[in-house]
Protein backbone atom coordinates (compact mmCIF):
# COMPACT_ATOMS: atom_id res chain seq x y z
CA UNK A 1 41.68 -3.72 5.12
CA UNK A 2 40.63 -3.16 8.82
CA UNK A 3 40.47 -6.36 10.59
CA UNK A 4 38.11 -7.21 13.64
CA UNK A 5 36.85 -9.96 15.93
CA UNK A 6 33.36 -10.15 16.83
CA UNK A 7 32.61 -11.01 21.05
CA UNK A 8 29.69 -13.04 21.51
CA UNK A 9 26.67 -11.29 21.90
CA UNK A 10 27.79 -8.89 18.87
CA UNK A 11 28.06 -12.21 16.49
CA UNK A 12 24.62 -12.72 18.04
CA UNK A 13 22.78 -9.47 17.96
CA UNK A 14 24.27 -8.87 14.59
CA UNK A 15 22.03 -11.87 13.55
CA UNK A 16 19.21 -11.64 15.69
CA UNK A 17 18.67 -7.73 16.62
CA UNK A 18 21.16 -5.70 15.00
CA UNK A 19 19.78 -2.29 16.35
CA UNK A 20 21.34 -3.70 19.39
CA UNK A 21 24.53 -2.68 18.38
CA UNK A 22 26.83 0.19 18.90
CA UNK A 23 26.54 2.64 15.57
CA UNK A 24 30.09 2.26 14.71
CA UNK A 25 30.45 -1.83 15.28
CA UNK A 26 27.04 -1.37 13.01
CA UNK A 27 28.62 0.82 10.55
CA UNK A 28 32.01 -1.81 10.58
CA UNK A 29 29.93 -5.11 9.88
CA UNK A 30 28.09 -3.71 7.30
CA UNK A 31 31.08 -2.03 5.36
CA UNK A 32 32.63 -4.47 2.69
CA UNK A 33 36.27 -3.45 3.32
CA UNK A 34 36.20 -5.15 6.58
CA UNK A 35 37.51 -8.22 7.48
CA UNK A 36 35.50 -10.29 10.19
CA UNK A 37 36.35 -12.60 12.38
CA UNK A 38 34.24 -15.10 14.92
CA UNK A 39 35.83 -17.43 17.21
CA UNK A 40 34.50 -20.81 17.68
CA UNK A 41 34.70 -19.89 20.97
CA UNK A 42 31.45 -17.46 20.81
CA UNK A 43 29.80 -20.93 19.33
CA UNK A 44 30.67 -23.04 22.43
CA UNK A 45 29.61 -20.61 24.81
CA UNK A 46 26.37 -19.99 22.85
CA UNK A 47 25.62 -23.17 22.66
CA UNK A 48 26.40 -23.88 26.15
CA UNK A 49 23.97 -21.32 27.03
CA UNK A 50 20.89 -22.55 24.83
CA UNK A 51 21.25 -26.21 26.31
CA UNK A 52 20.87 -24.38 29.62
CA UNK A 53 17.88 -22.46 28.57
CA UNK A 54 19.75 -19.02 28.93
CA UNK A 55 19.79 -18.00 25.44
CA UNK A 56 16.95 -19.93 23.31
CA UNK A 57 17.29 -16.89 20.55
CA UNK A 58 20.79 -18.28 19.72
CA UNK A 59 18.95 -21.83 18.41
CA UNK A 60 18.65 -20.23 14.41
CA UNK A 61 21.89 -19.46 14.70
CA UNK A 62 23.63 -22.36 15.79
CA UNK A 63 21.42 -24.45 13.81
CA UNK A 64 22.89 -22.80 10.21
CA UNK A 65 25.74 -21.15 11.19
CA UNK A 66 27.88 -22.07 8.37
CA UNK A 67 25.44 -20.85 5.78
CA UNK A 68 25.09 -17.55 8.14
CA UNK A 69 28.86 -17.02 8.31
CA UNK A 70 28.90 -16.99 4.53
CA UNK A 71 26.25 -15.22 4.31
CA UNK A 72 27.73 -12.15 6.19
CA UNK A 73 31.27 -13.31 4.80
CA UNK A 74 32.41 -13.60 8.20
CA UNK A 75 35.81 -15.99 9.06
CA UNK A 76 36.60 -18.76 11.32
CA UNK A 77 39.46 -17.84 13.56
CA UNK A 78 40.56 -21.13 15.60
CA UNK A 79 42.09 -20.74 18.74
CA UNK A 80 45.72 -21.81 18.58
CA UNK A 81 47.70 -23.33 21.49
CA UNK A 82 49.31 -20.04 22.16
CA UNK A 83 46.63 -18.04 22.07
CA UNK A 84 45.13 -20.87 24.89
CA UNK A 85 48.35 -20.50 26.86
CA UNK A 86 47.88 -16.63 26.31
CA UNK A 87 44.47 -16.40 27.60
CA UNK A 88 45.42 -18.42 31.17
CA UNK A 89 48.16 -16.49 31.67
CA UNK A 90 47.19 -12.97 31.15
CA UNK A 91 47.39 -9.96 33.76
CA UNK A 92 43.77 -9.64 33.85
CA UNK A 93 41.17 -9.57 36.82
CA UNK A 94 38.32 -10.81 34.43
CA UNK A 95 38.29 -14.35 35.18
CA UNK A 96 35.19 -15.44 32.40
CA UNK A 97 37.39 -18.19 30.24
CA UNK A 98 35.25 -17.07 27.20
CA UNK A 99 36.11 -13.37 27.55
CA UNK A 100 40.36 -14.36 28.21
CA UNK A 101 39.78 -16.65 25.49
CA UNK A 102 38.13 -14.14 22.68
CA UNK A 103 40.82 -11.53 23.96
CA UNK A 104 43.87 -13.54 23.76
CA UNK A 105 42.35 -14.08 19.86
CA UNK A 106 42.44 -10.45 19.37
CA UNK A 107 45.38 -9.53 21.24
CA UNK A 108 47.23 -12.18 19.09
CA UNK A 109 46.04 -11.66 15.99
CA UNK A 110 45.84 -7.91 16.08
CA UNK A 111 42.49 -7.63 15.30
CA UNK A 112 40.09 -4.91 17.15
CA UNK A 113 37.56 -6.55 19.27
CA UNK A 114 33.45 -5.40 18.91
CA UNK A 115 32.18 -5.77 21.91
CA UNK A 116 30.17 -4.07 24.46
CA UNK A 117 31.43 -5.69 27.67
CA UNK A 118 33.09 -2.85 29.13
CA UNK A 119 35.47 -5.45 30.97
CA UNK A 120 37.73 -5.67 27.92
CA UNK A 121 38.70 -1.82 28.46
CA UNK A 122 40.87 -3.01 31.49
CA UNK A 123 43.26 -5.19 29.16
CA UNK A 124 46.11 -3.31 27.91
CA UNK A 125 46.76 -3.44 24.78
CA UNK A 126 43.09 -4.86 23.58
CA UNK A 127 41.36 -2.32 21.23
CA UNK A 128 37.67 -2.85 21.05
CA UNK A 129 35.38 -0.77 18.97
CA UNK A 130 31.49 -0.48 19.66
């Protein structure tokens, strides 16, 4: 079973506007023999972002995202203290704490990353899928 993590605005768009999304991320999140993953980290920065007024689509979402998770039978993935450590202290020149954060997650966990932020294609090793 093929294993991914979802970035932010994929976890979002899947919800919201999924013919946002990349045909083969599309194609992954809809097949049954994958294995998803979110990262409460996409939840803090969403959430950060609504109370701002930057991203008022993300208030359904927030609001029931347990029930949605199961819904889509998509996993928790907590960040663990090395994947923390991992995320400060990688050889990166993308300095968004969210991004280092969701990457270290992948990197870690070996788990391909869907996500259209083409900043993730400069970190070696990081396979992302869109």
């Amino acid at each position: 079973m093929k294993r991914y993590l979802l970035d932010t605005h994929t976890l979002l768009w899947y919800d919201t506007d999924p013919g946002r999304l990349g045909k083969q991320a599309l194609r992954v999140l809809q097949k049954s023999t994958s294995q998803i993953f979110v990262s409460p980290i996409s939840l803090f920065e969403m959430q950060l972002k609504l109370r701002r007024g930057k991203l008022p689509e993300a208030a359904p979402l927030i609001a029931d995202i347990q029930r949605i998770l199961q819904a889509y039978d998509f996993h928790s993935l907590d960040l663990t203290i090395d994947q923390a450590i991992l995320a400060a202290a990688l050889e990166w020149k993308h300095h968004d704490p969210f991004d280092r954060m969701i990457a270290a997650q992948a990197l870690s966990e070996n788990l391909v990353l869907l996500s259209n932020d083409r900043q993730f294609a400069s970190l070696p090793g990081l396979t992302t899928l869109w």
